[in-house]
C-alpha atoms as a PDB file:
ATOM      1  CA  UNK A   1      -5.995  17.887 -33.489  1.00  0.00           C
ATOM      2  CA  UNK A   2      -8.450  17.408 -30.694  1.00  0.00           C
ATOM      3  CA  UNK A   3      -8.536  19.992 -27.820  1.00  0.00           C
ATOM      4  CA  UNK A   4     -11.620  20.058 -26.796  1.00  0.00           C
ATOM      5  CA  UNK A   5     -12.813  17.573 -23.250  1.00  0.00           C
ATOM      6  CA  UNK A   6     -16.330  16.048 -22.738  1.00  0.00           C
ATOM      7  CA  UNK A   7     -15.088  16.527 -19.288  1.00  0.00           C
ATOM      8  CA  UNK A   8     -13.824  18.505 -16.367  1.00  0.00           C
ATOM      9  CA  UNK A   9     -11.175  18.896 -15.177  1.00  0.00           C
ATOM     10  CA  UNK A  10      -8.181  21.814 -13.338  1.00  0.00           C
ATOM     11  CA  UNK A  11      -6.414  23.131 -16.669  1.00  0.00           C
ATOM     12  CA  UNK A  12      -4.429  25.557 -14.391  1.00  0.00           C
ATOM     13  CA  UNK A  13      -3.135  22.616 -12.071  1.00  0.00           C
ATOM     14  CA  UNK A  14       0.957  22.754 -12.895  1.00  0.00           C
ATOM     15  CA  UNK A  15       0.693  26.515 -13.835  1.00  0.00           C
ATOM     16  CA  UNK A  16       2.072  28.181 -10.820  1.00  0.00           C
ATOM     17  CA  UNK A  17       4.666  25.479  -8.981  1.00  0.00           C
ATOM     18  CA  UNK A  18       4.010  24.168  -5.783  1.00  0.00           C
ATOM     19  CA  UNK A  19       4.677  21.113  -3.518  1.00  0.00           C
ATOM     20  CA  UNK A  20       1.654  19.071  -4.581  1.00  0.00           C
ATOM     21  CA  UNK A  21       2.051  19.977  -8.482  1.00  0.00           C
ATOM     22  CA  UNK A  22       5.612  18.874  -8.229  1.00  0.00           C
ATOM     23  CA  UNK A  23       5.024  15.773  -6.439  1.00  0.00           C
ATOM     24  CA  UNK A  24       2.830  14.923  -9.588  1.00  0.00           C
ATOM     25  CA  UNK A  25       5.116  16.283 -11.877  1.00  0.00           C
ATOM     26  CA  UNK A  26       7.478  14.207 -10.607  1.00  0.00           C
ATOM     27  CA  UNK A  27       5.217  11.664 -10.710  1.00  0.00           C
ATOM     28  CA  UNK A  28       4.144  11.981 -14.441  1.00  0.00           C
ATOM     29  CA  UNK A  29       7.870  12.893 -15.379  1.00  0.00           C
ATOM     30  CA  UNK A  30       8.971   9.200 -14.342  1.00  0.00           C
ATOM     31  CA  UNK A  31       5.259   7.203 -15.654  1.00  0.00           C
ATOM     32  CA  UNK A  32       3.587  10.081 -18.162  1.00  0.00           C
ATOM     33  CA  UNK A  33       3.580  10.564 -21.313  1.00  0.00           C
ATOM     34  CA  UNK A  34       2.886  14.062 -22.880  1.00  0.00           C
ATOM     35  CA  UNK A  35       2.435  13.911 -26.697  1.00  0.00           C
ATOM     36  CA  UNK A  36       3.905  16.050 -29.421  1.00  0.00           C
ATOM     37  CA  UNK A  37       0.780  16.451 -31.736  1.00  0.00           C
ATOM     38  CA  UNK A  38      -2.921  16.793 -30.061  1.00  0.00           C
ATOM     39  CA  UNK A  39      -2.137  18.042 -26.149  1.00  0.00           C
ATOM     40  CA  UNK A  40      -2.480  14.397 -25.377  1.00  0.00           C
ATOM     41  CA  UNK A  41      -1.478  14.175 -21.750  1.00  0.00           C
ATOM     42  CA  UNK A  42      -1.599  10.052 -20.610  1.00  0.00           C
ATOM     43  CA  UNK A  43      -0.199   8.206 -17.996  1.00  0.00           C
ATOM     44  CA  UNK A  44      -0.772   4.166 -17.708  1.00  0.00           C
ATOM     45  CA  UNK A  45      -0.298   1.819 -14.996  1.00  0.00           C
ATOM     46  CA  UNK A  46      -0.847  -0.892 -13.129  1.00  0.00           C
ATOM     47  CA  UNK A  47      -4.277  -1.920 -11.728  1.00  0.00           C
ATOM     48  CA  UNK A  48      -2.555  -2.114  -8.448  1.00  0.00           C
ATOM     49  CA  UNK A  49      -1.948   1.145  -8.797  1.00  0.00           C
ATOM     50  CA  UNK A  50      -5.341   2.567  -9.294  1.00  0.00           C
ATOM     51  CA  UNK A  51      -6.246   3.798  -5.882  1.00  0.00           C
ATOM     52  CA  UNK A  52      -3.113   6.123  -6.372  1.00  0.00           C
ATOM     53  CA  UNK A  53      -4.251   7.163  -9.558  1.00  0.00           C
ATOM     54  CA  UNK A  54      -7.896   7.918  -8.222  1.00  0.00           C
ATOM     55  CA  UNK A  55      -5.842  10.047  -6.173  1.00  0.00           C
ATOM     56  CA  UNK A  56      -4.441  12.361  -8.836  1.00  0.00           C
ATOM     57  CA  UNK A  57      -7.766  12.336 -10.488  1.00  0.00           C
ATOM     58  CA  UNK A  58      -9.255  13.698  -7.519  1.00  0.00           C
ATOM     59  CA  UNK A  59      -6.746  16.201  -6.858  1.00  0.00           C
ATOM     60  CA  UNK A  60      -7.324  17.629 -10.232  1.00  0.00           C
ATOM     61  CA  UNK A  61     -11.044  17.054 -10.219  1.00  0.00           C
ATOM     62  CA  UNK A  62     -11.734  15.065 -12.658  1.00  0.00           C
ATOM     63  CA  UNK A  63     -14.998  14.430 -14.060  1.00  0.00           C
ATOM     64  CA  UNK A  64     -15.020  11.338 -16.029  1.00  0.00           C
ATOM     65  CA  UNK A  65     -13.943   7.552 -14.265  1.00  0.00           C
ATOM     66  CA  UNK A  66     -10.446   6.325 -14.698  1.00  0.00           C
ATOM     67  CA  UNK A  67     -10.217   3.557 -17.562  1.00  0.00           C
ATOM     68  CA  UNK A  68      -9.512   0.121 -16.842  1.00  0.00           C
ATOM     69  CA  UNK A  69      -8.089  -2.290 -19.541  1.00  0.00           C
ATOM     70  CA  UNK A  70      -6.284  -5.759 -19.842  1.00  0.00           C
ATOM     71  CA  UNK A  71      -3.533  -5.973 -22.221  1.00  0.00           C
ATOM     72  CA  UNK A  72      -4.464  -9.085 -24.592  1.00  0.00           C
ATOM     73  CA  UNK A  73      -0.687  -9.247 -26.522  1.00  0.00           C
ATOM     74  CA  UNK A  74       2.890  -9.394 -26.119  1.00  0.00           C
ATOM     75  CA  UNK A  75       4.815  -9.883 -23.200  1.00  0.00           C
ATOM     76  CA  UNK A  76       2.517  -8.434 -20.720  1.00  0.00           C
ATOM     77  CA  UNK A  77      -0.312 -10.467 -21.537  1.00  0.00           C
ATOM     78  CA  UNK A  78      -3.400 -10.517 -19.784  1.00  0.00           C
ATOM     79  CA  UNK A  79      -2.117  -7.713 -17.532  1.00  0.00           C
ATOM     80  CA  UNK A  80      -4.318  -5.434 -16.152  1.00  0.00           C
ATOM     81  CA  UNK A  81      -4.221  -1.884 -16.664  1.00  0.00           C
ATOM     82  CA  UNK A  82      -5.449   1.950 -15.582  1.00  0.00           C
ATOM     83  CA  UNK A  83      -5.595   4.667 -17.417  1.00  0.00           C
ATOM     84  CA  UNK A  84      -6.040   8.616 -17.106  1.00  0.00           C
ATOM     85  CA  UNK A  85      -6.140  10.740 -20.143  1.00  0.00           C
ATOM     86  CA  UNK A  86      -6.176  14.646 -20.615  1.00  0.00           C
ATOM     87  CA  UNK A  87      -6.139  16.704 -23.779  1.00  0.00           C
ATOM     88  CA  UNK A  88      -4.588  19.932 -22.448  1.00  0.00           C
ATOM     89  CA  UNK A  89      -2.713  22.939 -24.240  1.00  0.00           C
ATOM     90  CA  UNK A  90      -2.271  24.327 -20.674  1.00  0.00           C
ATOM     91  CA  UNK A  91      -1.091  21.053 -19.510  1.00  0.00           C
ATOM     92  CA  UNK A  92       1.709  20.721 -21.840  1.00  0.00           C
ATOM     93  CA  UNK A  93       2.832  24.161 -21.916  1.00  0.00           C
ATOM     94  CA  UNK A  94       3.234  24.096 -17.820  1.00  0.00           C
ATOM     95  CA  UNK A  95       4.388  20.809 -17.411  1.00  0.00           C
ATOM     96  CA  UNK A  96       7.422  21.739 -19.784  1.00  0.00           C
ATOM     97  CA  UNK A  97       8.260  24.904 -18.867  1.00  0.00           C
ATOM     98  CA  UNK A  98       7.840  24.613 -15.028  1.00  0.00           C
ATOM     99  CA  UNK A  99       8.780  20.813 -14.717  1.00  0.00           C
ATOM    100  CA  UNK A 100      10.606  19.909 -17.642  1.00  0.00           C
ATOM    101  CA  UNK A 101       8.202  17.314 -18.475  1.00  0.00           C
ATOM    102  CA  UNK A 102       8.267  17.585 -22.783  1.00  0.00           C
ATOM    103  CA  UNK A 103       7.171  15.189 -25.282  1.00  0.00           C
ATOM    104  CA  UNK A 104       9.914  12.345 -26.354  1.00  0.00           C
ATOM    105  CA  UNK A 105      10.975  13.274 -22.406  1.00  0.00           C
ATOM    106  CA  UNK A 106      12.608   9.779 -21.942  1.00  0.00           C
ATOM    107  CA  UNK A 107      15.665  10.949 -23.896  1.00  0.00           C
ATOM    108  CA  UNK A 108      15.517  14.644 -22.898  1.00  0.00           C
ATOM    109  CA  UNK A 109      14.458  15.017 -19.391  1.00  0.00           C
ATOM    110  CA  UNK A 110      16.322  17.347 -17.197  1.00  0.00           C
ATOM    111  CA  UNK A 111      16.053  18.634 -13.721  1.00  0.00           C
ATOM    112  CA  UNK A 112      13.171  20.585 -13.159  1.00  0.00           C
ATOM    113  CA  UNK A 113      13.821  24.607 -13.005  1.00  0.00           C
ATOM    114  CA  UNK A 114      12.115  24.474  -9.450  1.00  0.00           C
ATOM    115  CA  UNK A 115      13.394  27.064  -6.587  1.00  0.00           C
ATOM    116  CA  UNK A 116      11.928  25.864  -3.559  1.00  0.00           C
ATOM    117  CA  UNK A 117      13.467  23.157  -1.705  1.00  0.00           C
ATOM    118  CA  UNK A 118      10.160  21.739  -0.573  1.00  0.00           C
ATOM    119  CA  UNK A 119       8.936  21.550  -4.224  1.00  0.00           C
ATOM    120  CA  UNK A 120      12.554  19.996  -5.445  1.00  0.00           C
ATOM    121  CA  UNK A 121      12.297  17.492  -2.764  1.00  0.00           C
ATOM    122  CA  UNK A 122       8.180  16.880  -3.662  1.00  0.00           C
ATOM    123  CA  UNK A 123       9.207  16.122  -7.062  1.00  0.00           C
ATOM    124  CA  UNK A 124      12.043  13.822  -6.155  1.00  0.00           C
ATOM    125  CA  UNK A 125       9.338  11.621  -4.343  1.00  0.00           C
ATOM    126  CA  UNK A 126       7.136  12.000  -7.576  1.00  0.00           C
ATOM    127  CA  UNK A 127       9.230  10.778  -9.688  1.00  0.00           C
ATOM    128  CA  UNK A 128      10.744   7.796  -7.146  1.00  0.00           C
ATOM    129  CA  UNK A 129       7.087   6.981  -6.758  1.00  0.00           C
ATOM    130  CA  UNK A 130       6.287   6.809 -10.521  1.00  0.00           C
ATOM    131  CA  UNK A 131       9.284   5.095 -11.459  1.00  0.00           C
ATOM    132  CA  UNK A 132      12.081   4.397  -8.935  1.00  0.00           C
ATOM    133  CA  UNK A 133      12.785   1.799  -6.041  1.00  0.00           C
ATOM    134  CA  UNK A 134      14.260   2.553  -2.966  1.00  0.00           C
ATOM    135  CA  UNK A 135      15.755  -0.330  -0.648  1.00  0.00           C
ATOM    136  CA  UNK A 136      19.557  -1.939   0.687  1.00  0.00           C
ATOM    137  CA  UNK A 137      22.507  -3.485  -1.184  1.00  0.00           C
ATOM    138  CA  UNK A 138      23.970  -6.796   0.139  1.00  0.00           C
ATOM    139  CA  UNK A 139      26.293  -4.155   2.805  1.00  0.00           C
ATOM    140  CA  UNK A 140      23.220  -2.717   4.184  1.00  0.00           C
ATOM    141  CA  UNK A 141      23.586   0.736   2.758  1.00  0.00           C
ATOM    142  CA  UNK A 142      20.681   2.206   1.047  1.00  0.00           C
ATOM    143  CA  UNK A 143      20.044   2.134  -2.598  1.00  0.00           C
ATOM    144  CA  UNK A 144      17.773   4.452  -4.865  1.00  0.00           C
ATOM    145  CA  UNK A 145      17.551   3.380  -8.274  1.00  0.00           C
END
């Protein structure tokens, strides 16, 4: 089990809940991935989204540059990708108890246990931004999805 970093980074960043944390929260809830076994913490995406990612990275002051890597196989070949990984026993403790965010979270992912309005409401957007779509049906109302 690896636990140790070569690098830097905030350990205590989703300990205490607030309306940036939850906006990532939301964020990693909808595009993360937390793993079971080693404190792996990684979320993948798009190279169009890598100034966004730089974002989180410098947020939780990262020390080492975000990965970039084209997929070579399957159906989203020759795709380009970015990548941010954390090996974190803080990480995955917080993110599950304050966020809900657990490994396997794509079949078990509940509401967060948030109080605040403003944090609810940041990790709303989090999680619209990692994973959702906002725009109109064919009558003009709007549609989140």
């Amino acid at each position: 089990m690896r636990t140790k970093n070569k690098y830097s980074f905030d350990k205590d960043f989703f300990k205490i809940p607030n309306v940036i944390n939850s906006y990532w929260a939301g964020f990693w809830a909808a595009d993360g991935c937390v793993n079971s076994a080693d404190y792996l913490e990684i979320i993948n995406l798009s190279i169009l989204d890598f100034e966004h990612l730089q974002k989180f990275a410098n947020t939780i002051k990262l020390s080492k540059p975000i990965r970039r890597f084209k997929q070579l196989g399957g159906y989203s070949k020759n795709c380009e990708y970015c990548s941010l990984t954390v090996y974190s026993k803080e990480w995955k403790e917080d993110l599950g108890k304050n966020f809900g965010v657990i490994p396997k979270k794509t079949f078990l992912l509940k509401p967060p246990p948030l109080n605040k309005q403003e944090e609810i409401y940041s990790y709303i957007v989090g999680y619209i931004d990692g994973d959702g779509c906002i725009g109109f049906n064919k009558n003009k109302t709007p549609n989140i999805s």
